[in-house]
Protein backbone atom coordinates (compact mmCIF):
# COMPACT_ATOMS: atom_id res chain seq x y z
CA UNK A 1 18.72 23.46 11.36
CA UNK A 2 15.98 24.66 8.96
CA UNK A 3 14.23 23.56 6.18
CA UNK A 4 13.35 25.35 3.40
CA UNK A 5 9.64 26.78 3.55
CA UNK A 6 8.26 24.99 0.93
CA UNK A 7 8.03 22.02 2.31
CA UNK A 8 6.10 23.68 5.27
CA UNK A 9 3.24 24.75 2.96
CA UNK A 10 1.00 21.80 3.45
CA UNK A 11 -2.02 22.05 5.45
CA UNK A 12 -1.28 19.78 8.27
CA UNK A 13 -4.63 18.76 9.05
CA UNK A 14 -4.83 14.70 9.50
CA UNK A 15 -5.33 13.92 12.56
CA UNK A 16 -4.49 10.14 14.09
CA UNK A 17 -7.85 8.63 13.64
CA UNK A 18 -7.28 9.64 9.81
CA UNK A 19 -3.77 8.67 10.00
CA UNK A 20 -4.81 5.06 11.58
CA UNK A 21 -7.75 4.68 8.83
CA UNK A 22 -5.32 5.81 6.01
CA UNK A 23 -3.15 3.01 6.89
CA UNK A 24 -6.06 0.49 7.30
CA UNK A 25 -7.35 1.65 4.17
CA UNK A 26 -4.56 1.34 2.12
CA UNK A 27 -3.73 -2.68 3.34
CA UNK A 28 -7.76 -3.98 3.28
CA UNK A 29 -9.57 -4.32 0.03
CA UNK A 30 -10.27 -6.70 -2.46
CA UNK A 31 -7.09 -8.81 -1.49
CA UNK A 32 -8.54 -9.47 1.67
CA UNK A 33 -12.66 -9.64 0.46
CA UNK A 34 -12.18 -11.24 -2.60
CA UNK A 35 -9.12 -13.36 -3.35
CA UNK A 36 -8.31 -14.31 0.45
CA UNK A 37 -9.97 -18.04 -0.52
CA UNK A 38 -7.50 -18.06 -3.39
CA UNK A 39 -4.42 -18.18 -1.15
CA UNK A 40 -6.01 -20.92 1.02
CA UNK A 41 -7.10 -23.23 -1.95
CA UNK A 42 -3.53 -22.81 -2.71
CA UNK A 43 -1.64 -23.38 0.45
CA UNK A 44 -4.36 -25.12 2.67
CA UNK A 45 -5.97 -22.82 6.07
CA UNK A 46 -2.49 -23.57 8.09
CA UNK A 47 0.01 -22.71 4.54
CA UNK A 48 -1.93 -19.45 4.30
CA UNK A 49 -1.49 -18.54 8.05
CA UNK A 50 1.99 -19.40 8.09
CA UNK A 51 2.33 -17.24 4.79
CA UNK A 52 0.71 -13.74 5.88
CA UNK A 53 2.10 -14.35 9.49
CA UNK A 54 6.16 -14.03 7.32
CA UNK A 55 4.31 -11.48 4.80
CA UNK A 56 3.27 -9.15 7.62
CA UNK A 57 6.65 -9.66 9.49
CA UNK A 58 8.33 -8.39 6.44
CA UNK A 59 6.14 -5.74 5.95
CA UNK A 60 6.25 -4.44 9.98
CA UNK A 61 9.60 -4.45 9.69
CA UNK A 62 9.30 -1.91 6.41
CA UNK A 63 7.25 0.48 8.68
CA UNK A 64 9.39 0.29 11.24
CA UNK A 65 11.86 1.75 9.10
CA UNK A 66 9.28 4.19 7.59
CA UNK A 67 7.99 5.32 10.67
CA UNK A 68 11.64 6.48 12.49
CA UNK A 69 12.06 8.62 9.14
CA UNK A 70 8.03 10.04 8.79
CA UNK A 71 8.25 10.98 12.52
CA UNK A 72 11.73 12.31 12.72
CA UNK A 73 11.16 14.23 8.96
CA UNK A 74 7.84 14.36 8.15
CA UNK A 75 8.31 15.93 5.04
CA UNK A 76 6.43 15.95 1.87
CA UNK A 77 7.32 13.40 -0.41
CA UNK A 78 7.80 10.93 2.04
CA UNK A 79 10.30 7.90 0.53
CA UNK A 80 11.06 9.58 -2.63
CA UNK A 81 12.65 12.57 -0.44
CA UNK A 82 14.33 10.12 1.63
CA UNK A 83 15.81 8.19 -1.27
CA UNK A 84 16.68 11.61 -2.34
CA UNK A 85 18.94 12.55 1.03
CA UNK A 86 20.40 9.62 1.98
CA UNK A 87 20.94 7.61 -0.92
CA UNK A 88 21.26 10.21 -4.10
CA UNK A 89 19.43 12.71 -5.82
CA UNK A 90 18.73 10.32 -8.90
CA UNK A 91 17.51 7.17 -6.47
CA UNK A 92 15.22 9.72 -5.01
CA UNK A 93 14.21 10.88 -8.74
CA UNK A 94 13.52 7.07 -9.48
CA UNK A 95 11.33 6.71 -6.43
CA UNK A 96 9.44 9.48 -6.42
CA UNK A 97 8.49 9.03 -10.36
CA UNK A 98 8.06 5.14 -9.65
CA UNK A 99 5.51 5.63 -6.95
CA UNK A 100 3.37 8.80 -8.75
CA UNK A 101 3.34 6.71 -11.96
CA UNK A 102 2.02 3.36 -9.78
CA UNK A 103 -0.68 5.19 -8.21
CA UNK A 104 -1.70 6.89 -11.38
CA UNK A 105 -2.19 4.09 -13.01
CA UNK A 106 -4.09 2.62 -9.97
CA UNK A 107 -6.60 5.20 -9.94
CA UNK A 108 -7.50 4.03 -13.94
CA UNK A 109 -8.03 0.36 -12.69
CA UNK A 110 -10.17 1.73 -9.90
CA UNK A 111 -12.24 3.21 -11.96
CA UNK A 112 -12.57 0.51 -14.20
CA UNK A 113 -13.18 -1.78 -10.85
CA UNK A 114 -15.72 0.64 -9.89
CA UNK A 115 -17.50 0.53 -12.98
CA UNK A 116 -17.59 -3.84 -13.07
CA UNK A 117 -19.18 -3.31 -9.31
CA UNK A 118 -21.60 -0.86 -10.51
CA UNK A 119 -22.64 -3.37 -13.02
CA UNK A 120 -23.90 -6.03 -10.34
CA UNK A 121 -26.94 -3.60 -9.23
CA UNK A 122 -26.83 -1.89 -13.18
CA UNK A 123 -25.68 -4.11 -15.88
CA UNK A 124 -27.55 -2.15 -18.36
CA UNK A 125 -25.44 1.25 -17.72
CA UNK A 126 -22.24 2.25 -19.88
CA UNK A 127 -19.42 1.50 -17.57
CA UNK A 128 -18.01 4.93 -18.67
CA UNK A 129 -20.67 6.65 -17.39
CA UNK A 130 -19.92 5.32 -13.72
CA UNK A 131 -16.28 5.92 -14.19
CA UNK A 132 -16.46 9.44 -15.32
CA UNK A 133 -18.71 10.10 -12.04
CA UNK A 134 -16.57 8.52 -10.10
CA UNK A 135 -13.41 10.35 -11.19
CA UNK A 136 -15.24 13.43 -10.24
CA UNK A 137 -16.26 12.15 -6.71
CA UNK A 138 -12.49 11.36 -6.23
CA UNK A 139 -11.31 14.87 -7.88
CA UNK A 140 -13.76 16.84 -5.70
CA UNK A 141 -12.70 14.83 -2.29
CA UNK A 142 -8.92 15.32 -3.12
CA UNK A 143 -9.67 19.30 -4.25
CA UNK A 144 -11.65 20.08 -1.39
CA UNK A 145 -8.90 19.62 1.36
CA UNK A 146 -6.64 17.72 3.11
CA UNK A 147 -9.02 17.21 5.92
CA UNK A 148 -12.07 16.02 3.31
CA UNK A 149 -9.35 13.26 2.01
CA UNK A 150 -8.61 12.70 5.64
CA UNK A 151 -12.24 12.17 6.74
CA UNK A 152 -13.70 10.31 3.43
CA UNK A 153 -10.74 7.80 4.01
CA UNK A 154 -11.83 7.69 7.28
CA UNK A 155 -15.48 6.58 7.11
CA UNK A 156 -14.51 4.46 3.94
CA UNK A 157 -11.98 2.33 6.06
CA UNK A 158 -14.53 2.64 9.02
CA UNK A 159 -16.96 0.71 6.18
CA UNK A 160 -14.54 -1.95 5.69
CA UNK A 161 -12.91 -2.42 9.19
CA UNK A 162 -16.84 -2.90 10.95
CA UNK A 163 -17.36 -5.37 8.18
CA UNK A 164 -14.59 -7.39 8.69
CA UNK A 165 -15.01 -7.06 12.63
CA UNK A 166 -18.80 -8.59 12.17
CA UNK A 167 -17.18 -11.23 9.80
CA UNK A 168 -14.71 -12.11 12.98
CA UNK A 169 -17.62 -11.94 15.14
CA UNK A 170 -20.38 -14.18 13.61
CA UNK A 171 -17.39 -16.62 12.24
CA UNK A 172 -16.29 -17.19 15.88
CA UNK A 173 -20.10 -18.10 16.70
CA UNK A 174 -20.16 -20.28 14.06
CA UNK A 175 -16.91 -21.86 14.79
CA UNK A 176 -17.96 -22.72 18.75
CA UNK A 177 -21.67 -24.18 17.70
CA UNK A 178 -23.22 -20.68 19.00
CA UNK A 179 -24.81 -20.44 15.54
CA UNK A 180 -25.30 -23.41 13.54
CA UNK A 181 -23.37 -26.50 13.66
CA UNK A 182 -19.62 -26.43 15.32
CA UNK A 183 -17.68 -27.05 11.89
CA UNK A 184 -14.75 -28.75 14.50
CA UNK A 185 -11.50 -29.32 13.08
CA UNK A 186 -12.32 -30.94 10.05
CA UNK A 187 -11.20 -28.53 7.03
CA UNK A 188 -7.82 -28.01 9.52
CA UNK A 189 -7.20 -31.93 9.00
CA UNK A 190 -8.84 -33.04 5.85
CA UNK A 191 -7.08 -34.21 2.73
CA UNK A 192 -3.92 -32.42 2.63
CA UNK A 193 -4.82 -29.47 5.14
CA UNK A 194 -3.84 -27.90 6.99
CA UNK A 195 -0.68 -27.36 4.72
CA UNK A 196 -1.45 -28.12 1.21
CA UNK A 197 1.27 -28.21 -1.25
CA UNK A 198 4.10 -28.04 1.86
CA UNK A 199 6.97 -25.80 1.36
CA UNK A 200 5.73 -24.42 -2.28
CA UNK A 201 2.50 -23.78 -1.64
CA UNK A 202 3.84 -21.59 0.92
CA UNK A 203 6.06 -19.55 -1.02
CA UNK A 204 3.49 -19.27 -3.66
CA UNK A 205 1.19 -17.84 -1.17
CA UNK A 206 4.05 -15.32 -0.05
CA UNK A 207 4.82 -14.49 -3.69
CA UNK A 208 0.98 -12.98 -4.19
CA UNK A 209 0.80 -11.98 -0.31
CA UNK A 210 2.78 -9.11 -0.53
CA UNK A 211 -0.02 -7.07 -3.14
CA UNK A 212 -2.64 -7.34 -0.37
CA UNK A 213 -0.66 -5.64 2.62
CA UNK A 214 0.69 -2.79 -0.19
CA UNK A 215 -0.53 0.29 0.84
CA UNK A 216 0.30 0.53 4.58
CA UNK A 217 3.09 3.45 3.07
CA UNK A 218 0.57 5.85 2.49
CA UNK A 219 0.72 6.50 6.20
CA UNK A 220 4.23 8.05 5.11
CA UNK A 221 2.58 10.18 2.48
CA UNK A 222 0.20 10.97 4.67
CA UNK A 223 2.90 12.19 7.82
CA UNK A 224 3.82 15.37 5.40
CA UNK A 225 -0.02 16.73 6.56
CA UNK A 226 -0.18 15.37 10.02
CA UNK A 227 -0.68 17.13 13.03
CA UNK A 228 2.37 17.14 15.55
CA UNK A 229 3.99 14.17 13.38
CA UNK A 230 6.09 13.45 15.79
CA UNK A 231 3.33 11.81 18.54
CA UNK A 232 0.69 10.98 15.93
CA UNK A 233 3.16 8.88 13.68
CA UNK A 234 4.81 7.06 16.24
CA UNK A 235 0.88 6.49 17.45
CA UNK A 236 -0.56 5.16 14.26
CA UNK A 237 2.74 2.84 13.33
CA UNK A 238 2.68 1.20 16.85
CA UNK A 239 -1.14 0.21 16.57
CA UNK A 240 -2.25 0.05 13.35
CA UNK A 241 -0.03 -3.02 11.38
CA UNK A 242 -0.88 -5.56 14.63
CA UNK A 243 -4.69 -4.37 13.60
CA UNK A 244 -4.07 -5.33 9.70
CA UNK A 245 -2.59 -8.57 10.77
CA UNK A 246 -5.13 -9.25 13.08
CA UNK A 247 -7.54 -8.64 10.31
CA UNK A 248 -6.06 -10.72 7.72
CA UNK A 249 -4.92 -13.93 9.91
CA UNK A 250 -8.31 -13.83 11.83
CA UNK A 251 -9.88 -13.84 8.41
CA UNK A 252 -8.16 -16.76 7.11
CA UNK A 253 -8.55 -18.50 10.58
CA UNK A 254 -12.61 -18.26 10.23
CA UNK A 255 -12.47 -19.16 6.39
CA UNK A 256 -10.20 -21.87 7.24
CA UNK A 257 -12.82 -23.77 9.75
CA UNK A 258 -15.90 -22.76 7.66
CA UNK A 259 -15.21 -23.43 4.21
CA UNK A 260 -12.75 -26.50 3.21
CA UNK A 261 -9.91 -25.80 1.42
CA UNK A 262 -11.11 -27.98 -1.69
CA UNK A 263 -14.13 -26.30 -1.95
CA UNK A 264 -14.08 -24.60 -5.87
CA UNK A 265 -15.08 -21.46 -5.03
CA UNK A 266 -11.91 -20.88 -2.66
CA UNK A 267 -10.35 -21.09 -6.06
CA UNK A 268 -12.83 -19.13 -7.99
CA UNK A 269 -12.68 -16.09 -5.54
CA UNK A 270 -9.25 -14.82 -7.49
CA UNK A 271 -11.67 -14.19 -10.05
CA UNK A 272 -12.85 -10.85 -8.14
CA UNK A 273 -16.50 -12.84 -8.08
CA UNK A 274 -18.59 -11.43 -5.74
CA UNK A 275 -20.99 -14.53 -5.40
CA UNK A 276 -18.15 -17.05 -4.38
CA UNK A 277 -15.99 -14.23 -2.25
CA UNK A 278 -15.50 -16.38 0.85
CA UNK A 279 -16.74 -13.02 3.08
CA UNK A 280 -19.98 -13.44 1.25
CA UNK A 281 -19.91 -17.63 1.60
CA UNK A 282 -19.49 -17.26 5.43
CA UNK A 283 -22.32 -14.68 5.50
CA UNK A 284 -25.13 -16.58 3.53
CA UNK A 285 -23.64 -19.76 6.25
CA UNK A 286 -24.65 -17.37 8.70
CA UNK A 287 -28.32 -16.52 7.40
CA UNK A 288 -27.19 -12.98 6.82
CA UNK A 289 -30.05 -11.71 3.41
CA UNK A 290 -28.51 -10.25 0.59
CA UNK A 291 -24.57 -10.97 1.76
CA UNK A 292 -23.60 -10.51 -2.12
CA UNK A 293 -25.33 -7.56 -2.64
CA UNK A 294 -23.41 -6.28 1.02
CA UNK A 295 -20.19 -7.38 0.32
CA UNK A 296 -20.61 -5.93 -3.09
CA UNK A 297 -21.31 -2.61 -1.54
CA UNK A 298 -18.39 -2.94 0.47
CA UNK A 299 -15.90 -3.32 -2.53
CA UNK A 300 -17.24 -0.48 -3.88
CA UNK A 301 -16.32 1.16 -0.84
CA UNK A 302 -13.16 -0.41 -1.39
CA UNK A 303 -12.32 0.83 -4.48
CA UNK A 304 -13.52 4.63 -3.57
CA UNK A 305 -11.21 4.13 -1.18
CA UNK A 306 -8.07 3.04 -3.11
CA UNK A 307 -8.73 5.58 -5.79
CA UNK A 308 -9.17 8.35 -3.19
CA UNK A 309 -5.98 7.55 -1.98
CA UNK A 310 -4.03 6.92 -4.95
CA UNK A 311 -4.76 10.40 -6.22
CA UNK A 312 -3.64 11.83 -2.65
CA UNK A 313 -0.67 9.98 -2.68
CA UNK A 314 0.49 10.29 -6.42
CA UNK A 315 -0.71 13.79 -6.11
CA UNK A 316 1.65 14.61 -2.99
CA UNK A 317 4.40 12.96 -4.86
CA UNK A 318 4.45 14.64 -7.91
CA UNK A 319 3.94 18.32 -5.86
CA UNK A 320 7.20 16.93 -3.45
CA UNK A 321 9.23 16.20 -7.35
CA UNK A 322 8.41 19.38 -8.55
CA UNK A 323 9.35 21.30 -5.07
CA UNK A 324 12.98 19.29 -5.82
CA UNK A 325 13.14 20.36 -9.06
CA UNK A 326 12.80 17.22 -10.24
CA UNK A 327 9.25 18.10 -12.00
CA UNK A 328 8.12 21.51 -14.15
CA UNK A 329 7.82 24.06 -11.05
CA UNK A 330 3.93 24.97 -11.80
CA UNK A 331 3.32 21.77 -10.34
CA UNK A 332 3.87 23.55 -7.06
CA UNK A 333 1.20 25.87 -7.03
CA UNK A 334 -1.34 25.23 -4.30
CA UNK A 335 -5.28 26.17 -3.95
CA UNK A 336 -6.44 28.65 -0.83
CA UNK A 337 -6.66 25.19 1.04
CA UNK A 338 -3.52 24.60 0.22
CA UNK A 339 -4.44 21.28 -1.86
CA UNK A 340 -1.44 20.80 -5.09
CA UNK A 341 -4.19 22.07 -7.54
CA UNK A 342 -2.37 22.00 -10.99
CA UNK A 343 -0.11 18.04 -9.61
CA UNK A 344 -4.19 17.14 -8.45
CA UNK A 345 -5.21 18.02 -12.12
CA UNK A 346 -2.23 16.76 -13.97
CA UNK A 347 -2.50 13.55 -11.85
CA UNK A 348 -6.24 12.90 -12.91
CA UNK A 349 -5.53 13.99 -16.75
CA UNK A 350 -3.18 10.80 -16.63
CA UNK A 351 -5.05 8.71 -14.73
CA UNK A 352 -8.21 9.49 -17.16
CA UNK A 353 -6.15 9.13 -20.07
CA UNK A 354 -5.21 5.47 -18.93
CA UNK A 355 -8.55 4.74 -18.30
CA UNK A 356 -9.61 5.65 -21.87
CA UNK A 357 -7.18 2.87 -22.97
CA UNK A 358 -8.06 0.16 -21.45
CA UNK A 359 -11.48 0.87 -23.19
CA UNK A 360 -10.40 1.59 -26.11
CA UNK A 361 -8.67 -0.91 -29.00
CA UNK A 362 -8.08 -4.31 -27.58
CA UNK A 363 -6.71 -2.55 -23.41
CA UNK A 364 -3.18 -3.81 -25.05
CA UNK A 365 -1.77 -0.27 -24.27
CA UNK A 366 -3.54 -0.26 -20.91
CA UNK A 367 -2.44 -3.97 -19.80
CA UNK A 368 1.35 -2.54 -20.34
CA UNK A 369 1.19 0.28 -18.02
CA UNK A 370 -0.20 -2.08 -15.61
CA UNK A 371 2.54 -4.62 -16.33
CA UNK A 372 5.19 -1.62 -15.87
CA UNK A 373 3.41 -0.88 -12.34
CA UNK A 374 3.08 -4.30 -11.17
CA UNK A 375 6.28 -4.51 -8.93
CA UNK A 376 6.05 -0.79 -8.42
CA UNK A 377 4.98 -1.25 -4.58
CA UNK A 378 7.96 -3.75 -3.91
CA UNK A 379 10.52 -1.28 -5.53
CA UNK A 380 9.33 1.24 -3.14
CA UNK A 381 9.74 -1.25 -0.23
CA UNK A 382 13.30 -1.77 -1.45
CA UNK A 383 14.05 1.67 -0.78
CA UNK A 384 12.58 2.42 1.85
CA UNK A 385 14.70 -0.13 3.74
CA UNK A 386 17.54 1.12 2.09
CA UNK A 387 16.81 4.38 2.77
CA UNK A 388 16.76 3.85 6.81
CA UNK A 389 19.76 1.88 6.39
CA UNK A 390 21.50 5.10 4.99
CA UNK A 391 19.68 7.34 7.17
CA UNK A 392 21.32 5.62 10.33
CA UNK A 393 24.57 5.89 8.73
CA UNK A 394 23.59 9.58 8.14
CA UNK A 395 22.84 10.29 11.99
CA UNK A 396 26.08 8.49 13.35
CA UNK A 397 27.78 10.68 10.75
CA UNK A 398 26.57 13.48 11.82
CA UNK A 399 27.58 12.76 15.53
CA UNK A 400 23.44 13.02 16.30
CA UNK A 401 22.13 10.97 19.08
CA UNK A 402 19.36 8.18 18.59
CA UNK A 403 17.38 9.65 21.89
CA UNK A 404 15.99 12.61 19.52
CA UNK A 405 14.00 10.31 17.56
CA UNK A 406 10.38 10.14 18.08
CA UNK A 407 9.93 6.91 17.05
CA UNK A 408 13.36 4.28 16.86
CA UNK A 409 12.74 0.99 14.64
CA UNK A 410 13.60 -2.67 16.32
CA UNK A 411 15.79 -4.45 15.19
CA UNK A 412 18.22 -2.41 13.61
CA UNK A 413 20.17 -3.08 11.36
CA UNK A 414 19.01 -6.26 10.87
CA UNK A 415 15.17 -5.41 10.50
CA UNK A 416 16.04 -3.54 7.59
CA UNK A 417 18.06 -5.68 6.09
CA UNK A 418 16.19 -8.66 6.19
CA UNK A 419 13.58 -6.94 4.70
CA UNK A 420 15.61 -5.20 1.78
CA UNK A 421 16.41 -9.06 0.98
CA UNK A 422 12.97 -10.42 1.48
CA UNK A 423 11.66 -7.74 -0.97
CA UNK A 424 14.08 -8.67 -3.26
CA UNK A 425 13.56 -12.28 -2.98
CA UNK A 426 9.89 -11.90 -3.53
CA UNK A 427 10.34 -9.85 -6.38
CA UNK A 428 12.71 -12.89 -8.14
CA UNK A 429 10.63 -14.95 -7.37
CA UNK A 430 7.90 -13.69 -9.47
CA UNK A 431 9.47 -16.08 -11.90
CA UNK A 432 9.36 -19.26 -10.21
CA UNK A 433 5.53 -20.11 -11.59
CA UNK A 434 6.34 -19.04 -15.35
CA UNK A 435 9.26 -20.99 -14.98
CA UNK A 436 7.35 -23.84 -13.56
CA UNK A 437 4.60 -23.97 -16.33
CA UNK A 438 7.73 -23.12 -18.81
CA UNK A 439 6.38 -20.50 -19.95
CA UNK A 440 8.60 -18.69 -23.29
CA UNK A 441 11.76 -15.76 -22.11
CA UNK A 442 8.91 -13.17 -23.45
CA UNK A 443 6.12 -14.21 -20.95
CA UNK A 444 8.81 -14.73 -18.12
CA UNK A 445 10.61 -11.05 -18.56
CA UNK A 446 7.25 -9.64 -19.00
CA UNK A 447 6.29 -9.01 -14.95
CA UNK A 448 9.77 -7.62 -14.67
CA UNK A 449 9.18 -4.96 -17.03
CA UNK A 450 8.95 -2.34 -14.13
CA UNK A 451 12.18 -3.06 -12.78
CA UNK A 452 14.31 -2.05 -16.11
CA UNK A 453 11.94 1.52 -15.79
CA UNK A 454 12.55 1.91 -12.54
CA UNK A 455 16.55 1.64 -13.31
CA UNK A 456 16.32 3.43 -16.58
CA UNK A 457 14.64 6.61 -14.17
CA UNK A 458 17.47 6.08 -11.87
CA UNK A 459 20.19 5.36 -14.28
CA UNK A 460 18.93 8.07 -16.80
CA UNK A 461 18.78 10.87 -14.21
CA UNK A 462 22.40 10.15 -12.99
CA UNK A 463 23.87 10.60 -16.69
CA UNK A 464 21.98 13.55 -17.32
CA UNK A 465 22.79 15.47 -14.56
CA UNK A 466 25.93 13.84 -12.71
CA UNK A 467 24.50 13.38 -9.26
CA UNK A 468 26.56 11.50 -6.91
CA UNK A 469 25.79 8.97 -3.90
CA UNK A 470 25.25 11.02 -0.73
CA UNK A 471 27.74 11.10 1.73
CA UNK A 472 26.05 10.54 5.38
CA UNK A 473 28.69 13.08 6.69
CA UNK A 474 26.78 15.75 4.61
CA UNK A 475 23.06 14.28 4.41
CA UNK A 476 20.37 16.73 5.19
CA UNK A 477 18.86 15.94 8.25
CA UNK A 478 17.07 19.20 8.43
CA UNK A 479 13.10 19.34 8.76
CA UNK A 480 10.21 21.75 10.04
CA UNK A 481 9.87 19.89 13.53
CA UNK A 482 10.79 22.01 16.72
CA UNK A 483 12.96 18.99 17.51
CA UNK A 484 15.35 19.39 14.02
CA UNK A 485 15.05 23.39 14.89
CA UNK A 486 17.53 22.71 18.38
CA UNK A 487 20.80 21.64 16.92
CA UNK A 488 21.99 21.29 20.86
CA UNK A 489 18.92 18.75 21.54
CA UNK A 490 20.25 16.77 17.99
CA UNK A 491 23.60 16.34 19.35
CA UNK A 492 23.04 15.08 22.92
CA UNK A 493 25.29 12.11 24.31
CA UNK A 494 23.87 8.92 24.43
CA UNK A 495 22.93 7.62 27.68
């Protein structure tokens, strides 16, 4: 088996450190920083525990599924290709235009995130003028090479992962009486803690949980550029989710003992205030000078981050489209670094031109694409579990033995499953809290806009040009690795 040379174009030039950091990097931001307090002023220190310890089950699961296909066909494209083998050429259309258009859009809110940080240190400077100089830091990064967006991602998740390790660190001290006053148990037992609300406050905890750990795919984005894909992949999904976790349960774990549950500016920290982030709470608790003014530097870094990574990945996308055909073809022309100059430039053009609306007019224009992209990230969940699901079907098909993969997912084919129906589940249950505050059939279809563009891609594409489901018997399993070149080591016996 072969596969066609295009896809073997890319520079592969990450490395695992980048890998691991592009995975990191993608999951911590301002979910974590920022709105963390949020969740437990919602659902009490234990509610919020409970909720990102099922959130991040879901969401291993997902990359277990991601990482048997990245390191088996490390391809560019990543899920969109997937959807495009094993489920059908117009599912894979749907994906791949659903996830460019997401992270398009992303990079215009970064920008306009970027700018709103800037203004802490200059609130007397245009907020275009930051915006336009970051969109050329994250142009020159991306058009540089795939090693600069590897090592910029790296030292920008570095930023935030020493941060949060320090946070871990002095919040433990704190905790035990090593600095300041042992807090005890008290905000665990207090009032309604640890489990505020019960059941609900759970669920809506998991309903808004899901946003912080998106962007743990990239890694699959990413696998199309890695070196030897099929150690490094395996390498970065079996260490780096347990890391995230860590991260966000030990966070909510320190908050939860430090700062009570009731306290307003849990609440207020959904409000993407610097001043009342919990992060920067625990820090002035801990004597630390000038925590806003850190922990406003580290957003920043933050938001570099995610828009240095949502160009890469929308970028990488829309090249993979137009290598299908699915995209005009002069999207696949690459630099001498062999960086996707003219889907890098097209990608920026739209993310610059939804930036100008939301500044523009009332943002009405600009509020809608975000609306569309909301539920973007769980659609591409969805098929990404559907996707392995098919993709096993495809290798038992195909007579092809489970020992060639470099990586095999647990649980299957229930961990797939149960996550294709937790997505899902999330996903309806956007609804429950517009239904709850009976809000009008307008406001309650409005989040679901996305889904209904998501289908019209996939629905339109199949009436245009006819495409049919994929038959696993005749899925193409081919790839670039010196494992898919050996049809003999594909079809070994099982043991």
């Amino acid at each position: 088996m072969s596969e066609a040379p295009s896809q073997d174009r890319l520079n592969r030039s990450l490395r695992t450190r980048h890998l691991n950091m592009i995975a990191i990097g993608g999951a911590i931001g301002t979910g974590l920083f920022v709105a963390s307090g949020a969740t437990i002023s919602t659902a009490g220190p234990g509610g919020a525990v409970v909720a990102y310890a099922l959130t991040g089950l879901m969401v291993w699961l997902i990359m277990q599924s991601l990482g048997e296909m990245a390191a088996f066909l490390p391809v560019s494209g990543s899920f969109g290709e997937y959807g495009r083998r094993f489920v059908s050429p117009s599912f894979g259309f749907a994906m791949g235009w659903n996830y460019w258009f997401n992270w398009a859009i992303t990079v215009a809110a970064e920008l306009a995130a970027a700018a709103l940080v800037m203004k802490y240190w200059f609130p007397d400077t245009p907020s275009y003028v930051w915006s336009g100089l970051f969109l050329a830091i994250l142009f020159g990064i991306n058009a540089l090479s795939t090693r600069a967006y590897g090592e910029s991602e790296f030292w920008f998740a570095a930023i935030k992962v020493i941060t949060v390790i320090v946070f871990l660190i002095l919040g433990l001290t704190m905790i035990v009486g090593i600095l300041g006053d042992a807090p005890g148990t008290a905000n665990w037992t207090n009032g309604e803690a640890p489990f505020k609300g019960g059941f609900e406050g759970i669920f809506l905890v998991i309903l808004v949980a899901g946003y912080s750990f998106q962007g743990t795919e990239l890694i699959g984005v990413a696998a199309g550029e890695a070196e030897d894909p099929g150690k490094n992949i395996p390498r970065a999904i079996r260490t780096i989710f347990w890391r995230i976790l860590l991260f966000y349960i030990g966070a909510i774990i320190v908050i939860g003992f430090l700062i009570p549950y009731a306290d307003p500016n849990l609440l207020n920290s959904a409000e993407d205030n610097i001043s009342v982030s919990p992060f920067t709470l625990v820090f002035k608790k801990a004597g630390i000078l000038g925590a806003a003014s850190l922990m406003n530097a580290v957003i920043l870094t933050s938001v570099l981050s995610a828009g240095t990574s949502g160009l890469y990945a929308s970028t990488r996308m829309l090249f993979a489209l137009a290598e299908n055909g699915h995209a005009p073809a002069f999207l696949t022309r690459l630099s001498r670094h062999q960086v996707p100059m003219n889907a890098l430039m097209a990608t920026t053009l739209v993310g610059l031109a939804a930036f100008i609306t939301s500044i523009v007019g009332d943002g009405k224009a600009y509020e809608f694409l975000l609306t569309i992209s909301a539920l973007a990230g769980f659609s591409t969940w969805i098929g990404i579990s559907w996707s392995h699901y098919k993709f096993r079907q495809a290798l038992a098909a195909q007579d092809i033995s489970l020992k060639v993969l470099p990586y095999k997912a647990s649980f299957f084919p229930a961990g797939a499953i149960i996550a294709l129906v937790a997505c899902i589940a999330i996903v309806i249950g956007q609804a429950y809290g517009p239904i709850k505050d009976g809000a009008s059939v307008t406001e309650l279809a409005l989040p679901f806009i996305g889904i209904p563009f998501f289908l019209a891609l996939w629905i339109g594409h199949k009436l245009i040009t006819g495409s049919k489901p994929v038959d696993p018997a005749t899925a193409d399993l081919s790839s670039h690795t010196d494992l898919a070149a050996e049809p003999e080591a594909l079809s070994a016996p099982e043991a």
